[in-house]
N, C-alpha and C. Protein backbone atom coordinates (compact mmCIF):
# COMPACT_ATOMS: atom_id res chain seq x y z
N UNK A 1 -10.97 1.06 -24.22
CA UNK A 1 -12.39 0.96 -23.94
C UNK A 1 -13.00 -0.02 -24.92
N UNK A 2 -14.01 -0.79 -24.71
CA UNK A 2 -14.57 -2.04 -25.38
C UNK A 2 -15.16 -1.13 -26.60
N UNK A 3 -15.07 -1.43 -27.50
CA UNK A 3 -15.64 -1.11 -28.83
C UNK A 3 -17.61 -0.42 -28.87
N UNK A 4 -17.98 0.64 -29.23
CA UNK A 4 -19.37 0.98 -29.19
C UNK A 4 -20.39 -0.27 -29.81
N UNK A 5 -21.61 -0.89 -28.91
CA UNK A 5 -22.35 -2.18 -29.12
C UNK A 5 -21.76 -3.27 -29.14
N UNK A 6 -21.18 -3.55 -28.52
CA UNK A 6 -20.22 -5.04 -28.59
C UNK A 6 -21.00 -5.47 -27.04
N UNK A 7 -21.43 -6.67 -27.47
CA UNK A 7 -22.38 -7.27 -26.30
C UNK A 7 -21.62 -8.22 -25.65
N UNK A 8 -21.85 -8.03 -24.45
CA UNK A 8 -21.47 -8.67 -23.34
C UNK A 8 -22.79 -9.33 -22.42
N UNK A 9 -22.32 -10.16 -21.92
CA UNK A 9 -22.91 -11.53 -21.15
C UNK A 9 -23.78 -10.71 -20.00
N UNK A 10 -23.46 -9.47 -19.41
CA UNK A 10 -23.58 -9.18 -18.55
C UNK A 10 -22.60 -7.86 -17.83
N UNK A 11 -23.39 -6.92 -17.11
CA UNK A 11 -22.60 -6.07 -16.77
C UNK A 11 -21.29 -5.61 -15.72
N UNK A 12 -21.46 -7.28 -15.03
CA UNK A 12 -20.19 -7.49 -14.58
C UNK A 12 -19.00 -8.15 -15.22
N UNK A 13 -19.32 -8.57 -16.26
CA UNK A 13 -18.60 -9.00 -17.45
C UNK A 13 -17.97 -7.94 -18.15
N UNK A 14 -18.62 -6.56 -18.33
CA UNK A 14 -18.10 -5.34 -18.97
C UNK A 14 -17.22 -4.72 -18.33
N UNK A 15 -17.61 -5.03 -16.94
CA UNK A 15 -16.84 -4.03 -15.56
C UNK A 15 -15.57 -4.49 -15.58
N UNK A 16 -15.81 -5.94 -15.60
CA UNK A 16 -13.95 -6.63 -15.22
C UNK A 16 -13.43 -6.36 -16.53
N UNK A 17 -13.99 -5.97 -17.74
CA UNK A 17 -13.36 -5.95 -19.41
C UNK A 17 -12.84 -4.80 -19.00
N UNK A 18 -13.34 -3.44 -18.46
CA UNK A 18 -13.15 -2.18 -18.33
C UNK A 18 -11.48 -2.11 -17.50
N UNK A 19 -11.95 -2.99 -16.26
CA UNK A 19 -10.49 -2.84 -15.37
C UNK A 19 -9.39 -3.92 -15.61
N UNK A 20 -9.75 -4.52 -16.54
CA UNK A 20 -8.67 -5.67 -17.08
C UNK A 20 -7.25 -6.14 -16.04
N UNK A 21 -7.42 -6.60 -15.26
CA UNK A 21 -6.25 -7.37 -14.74
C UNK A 21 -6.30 -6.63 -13.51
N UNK A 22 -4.94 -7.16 -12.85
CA UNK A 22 -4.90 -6.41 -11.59
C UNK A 22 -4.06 -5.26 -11.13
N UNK A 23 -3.37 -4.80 -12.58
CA UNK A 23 -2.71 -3.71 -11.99
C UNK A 23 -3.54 -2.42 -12.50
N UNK A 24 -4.73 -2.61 -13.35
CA UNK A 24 -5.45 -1.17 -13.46
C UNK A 24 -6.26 -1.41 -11.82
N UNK A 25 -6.25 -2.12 -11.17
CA UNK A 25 -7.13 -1.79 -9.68
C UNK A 25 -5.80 -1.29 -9.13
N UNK A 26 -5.40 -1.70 -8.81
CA UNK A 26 -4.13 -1.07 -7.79
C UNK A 26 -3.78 0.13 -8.11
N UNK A 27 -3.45 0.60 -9.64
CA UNK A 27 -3.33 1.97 -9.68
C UNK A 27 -3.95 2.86 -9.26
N UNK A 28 -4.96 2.49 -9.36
CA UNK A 28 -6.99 3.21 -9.52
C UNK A 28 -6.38 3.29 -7.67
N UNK A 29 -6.51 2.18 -6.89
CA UNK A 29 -6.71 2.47 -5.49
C UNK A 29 -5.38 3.17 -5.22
N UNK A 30 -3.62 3.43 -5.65
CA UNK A 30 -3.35 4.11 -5.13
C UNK A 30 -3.34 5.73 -5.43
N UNK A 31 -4.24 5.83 -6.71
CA UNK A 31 -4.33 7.56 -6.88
C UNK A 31 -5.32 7.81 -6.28
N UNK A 32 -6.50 6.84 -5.68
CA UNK A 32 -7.88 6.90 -4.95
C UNK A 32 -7.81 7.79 -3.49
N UNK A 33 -6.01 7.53 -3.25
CA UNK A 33 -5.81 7.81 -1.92
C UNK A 33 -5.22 9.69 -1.79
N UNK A 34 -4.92 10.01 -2.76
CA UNK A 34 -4.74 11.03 -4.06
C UNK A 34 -4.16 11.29 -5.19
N UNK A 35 -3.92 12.41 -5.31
CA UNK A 35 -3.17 13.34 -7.11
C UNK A 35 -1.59 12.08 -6.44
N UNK A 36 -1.38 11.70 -7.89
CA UNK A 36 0.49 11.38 -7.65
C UNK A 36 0.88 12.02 -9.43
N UNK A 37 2.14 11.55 -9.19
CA UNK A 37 3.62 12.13 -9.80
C UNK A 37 3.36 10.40 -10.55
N UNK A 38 4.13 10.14 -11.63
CA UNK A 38 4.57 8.76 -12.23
C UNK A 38 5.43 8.34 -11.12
N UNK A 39 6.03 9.16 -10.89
CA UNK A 39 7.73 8.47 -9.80
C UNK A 39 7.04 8.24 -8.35
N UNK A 40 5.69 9.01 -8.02
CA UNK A 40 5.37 8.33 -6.73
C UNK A 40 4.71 6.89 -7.18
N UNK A 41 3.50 7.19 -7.80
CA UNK A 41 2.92 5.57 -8.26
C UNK A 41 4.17 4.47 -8.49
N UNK A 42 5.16 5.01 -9.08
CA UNK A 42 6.29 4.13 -9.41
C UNK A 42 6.88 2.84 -7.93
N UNK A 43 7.33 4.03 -7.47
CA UNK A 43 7.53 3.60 -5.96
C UNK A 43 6.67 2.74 -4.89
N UNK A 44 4.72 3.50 -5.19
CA UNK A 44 4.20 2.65 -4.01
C UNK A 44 4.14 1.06 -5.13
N UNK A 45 4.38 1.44 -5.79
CA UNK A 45 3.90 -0.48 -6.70
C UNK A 45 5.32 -0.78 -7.20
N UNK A 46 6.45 -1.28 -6.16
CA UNK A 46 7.73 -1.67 -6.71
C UNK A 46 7.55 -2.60 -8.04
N UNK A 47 6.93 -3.93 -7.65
CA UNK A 47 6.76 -4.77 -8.12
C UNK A 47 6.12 -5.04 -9.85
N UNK A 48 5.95 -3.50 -9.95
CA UNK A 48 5.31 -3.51 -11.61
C UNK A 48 6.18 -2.50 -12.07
N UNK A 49 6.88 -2.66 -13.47
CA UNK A 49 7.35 -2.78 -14.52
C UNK A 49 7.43 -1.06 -15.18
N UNK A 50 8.38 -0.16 -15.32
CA UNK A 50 7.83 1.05 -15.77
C UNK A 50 6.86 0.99 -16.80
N UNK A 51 7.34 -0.40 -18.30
CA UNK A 51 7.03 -0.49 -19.26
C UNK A 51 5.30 -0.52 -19.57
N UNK A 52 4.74 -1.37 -17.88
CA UNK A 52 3.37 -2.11 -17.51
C UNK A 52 2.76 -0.63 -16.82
N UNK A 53 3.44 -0.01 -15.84
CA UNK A 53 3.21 1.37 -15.62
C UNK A 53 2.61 1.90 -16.44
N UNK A 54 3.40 2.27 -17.45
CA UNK A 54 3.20 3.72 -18.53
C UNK A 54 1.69 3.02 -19.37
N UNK A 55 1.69 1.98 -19.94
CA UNK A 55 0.38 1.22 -20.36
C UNK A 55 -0.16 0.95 -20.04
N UNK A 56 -0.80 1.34 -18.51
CA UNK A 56 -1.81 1.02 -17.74
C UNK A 56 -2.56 2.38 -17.38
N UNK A 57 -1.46 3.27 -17.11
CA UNK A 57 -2.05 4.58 -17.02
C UNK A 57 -2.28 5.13 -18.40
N UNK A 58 -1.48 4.78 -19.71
CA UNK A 58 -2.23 5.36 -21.00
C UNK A 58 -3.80 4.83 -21.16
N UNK A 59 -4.10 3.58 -20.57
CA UNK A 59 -5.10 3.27 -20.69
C UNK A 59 -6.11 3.38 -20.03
N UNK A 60 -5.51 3.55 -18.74
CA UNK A 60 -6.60 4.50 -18.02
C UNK A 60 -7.42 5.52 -18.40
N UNK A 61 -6.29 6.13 -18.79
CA UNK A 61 -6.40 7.57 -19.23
C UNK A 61 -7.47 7.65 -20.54
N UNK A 62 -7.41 6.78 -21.58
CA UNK A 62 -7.61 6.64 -22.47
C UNK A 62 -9.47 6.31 -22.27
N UNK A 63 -9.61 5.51 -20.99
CA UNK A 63 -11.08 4.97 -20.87
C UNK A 63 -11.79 6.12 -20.10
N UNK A 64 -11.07 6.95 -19.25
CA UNK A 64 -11.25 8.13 -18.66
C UNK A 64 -11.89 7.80 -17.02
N UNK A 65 -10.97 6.63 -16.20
CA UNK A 65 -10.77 6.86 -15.02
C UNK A 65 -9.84 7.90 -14.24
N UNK A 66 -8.94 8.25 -15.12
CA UNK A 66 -7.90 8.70 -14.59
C UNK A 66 -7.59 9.96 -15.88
N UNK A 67 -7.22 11.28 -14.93
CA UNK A 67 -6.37 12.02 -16.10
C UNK A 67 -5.12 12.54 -15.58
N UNK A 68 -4.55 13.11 -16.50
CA UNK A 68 -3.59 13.64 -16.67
C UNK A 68 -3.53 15.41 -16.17
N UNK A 69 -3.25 16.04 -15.07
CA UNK A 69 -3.30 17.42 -15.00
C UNK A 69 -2.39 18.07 -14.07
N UNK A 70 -1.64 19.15 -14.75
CA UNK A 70 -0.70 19.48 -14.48
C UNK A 70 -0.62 20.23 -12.71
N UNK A 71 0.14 20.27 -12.03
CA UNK A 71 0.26 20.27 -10.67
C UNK A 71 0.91 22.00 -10.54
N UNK A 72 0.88 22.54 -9.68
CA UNK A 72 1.57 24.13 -9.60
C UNK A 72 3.10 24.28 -9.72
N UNK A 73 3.75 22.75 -9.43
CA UNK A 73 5.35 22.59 -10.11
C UNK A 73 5.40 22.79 -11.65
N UNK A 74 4.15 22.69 -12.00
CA UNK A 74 4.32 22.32 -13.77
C UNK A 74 5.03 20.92 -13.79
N UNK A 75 4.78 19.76 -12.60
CA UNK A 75 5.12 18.80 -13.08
C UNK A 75 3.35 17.51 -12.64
N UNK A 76 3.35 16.89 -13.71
CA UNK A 76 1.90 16.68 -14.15
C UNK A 76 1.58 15.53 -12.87
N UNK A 77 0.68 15.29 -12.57
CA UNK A 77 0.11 14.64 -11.61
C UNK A 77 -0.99 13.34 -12.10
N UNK A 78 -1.29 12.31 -11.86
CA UNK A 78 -2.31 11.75 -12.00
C UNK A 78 -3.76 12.15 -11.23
N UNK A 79 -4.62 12.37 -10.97
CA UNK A 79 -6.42 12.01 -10.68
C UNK A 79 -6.88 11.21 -10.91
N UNK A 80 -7.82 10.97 -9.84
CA UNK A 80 -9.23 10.43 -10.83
C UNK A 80 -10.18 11.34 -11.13
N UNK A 81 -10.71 10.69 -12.57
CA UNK A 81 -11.85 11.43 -13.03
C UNK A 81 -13.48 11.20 -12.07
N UNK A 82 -14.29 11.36 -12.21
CA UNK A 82 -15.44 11.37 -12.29
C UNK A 82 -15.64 10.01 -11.92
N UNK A 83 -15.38 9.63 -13.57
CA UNK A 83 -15.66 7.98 -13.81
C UNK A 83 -15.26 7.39 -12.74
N UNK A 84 -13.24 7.48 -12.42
CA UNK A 84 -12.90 6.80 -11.76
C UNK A 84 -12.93 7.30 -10.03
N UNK A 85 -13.98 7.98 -9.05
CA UNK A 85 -14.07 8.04 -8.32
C UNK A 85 -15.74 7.16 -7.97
N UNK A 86 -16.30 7.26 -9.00
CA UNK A 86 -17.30 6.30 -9.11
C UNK A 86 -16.92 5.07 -8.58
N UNK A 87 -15.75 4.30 -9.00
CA UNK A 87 -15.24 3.08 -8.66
C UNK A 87 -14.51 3.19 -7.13
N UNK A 88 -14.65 3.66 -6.50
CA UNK A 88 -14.10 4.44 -5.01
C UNK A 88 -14.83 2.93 -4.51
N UNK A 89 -16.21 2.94 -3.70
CA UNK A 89 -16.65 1.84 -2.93
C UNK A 89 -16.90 0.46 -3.62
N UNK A 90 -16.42 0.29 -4.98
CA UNK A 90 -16.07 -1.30 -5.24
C UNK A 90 -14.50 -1.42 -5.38
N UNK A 91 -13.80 -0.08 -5.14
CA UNK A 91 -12.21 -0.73 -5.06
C UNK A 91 -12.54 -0.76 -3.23
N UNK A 92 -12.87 0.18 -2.37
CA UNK A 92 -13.00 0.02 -1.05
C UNK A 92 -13.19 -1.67 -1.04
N UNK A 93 -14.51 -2.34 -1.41
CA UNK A 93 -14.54 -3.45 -1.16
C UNK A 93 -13.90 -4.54 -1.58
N UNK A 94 -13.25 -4.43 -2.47
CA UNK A 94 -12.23 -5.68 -3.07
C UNK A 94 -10.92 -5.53 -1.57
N UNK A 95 -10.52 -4.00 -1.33
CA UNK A 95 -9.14 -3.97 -0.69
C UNK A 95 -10.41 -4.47 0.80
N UNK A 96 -11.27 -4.39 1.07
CA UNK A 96 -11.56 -5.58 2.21
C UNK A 96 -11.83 -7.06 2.53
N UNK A 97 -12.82 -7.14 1.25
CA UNK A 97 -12.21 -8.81 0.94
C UNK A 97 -11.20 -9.37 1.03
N UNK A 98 -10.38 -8.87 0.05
CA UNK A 98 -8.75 -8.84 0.08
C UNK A 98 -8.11 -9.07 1.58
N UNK A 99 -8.32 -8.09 1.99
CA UNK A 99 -7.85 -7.92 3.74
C UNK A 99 -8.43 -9.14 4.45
N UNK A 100 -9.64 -9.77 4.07
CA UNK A 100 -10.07 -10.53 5.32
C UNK A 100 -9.71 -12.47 4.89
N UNK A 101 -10.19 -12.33 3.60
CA UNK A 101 -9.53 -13.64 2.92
C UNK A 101 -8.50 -13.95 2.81
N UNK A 102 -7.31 -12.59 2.78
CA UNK A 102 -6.14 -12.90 2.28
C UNK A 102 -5.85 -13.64 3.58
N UNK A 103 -5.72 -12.61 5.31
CA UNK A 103 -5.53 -12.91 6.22
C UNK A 103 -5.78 -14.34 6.67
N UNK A 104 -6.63 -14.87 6.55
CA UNK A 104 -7.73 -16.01 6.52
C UNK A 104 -6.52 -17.31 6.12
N UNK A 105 -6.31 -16.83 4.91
CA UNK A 105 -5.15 -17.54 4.18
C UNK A 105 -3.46 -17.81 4.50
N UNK A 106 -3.54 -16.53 5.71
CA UNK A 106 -2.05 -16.61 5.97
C UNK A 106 -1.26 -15.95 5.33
N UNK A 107 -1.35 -15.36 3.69
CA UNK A 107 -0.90 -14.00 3.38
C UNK A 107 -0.44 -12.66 3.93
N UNK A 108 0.37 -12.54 3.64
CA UNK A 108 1.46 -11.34 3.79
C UNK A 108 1.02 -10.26 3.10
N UNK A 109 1.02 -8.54 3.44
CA UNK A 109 0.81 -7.61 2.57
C UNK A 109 1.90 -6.64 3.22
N UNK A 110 2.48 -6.20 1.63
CA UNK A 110 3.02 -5.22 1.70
C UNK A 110 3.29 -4.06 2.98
N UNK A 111 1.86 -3.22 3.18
CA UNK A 111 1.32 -2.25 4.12
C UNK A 111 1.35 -2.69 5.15
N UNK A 112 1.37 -4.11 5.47
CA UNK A 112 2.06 -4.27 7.16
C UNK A 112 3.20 -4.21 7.52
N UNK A 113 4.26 -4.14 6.58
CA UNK A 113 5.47 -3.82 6.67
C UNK A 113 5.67 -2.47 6.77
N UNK A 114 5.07 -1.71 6.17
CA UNK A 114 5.25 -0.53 5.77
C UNK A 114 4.51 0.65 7.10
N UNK A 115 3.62 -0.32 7.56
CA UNK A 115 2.84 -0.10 9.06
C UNK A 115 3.88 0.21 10.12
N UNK A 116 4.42 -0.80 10.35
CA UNK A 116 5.22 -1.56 10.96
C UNK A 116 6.54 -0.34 11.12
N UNK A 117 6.93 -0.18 10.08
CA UNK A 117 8.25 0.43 10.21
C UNK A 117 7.85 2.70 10.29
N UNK A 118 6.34 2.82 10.17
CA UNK A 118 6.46 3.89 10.32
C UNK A 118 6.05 3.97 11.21
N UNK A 119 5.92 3.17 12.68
CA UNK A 119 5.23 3.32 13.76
C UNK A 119 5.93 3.69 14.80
């Protein structure tokens, strides 16, 4: 989390400091969809790193989008907090931008494959 009084340009300037890069959105949108396990998040995001994993969710955790709480297996689950359900209709709108620009562009996503083969 950005340091207490440390001024910024602006409060969309704080927002993108808050979600830093692009794999704290992707996490955020796939626990958005619900509670996971490390080994499910693991799976829906092949493409990122256990190492980038585990330090994205400590830091989540740490800014308090996301916690940590244990599941009725006694094996622990991710959430979102509060905070991070707040961010629900500006991750909604990035994954539509996303969707309409990417398309636009001729881009490929993942979830049409994944469409595709559970149909």
């Amino acid at each position: 989390m950005a340091p207490r009084g440390r001024l910024y340009g602006c409060p969309v300037e704080f927002a993108l400091d808050a979600l830093g890069g692009k794999w704290k959105t992707v996490i955020l949108a796939r626990i958005k969809q619900g509670p996971l396990r490390y080994s499910e998040l693991r799976r829906s995001i092949p493409s990122l790193s256990d190492k980038m994993l585990t330090q994205r969710l400590a830091n989540l955790v740490e800014i308090g989008f996301v916690a940590l709480e244990a599941s009725p297996d006694g094996k622990g689950r991710y959430v979102l907090t509060e905070r991070g359900r707040d961010l629900a209709a500006t991750l909604r709108a990035l994954y539509d931008w996303g969707d309409v620009h990417g398309r636009a562009d001729g881009v490929r996503f993942r979830t049409d494959t994944e469409t595709r083969q559970g149909a």
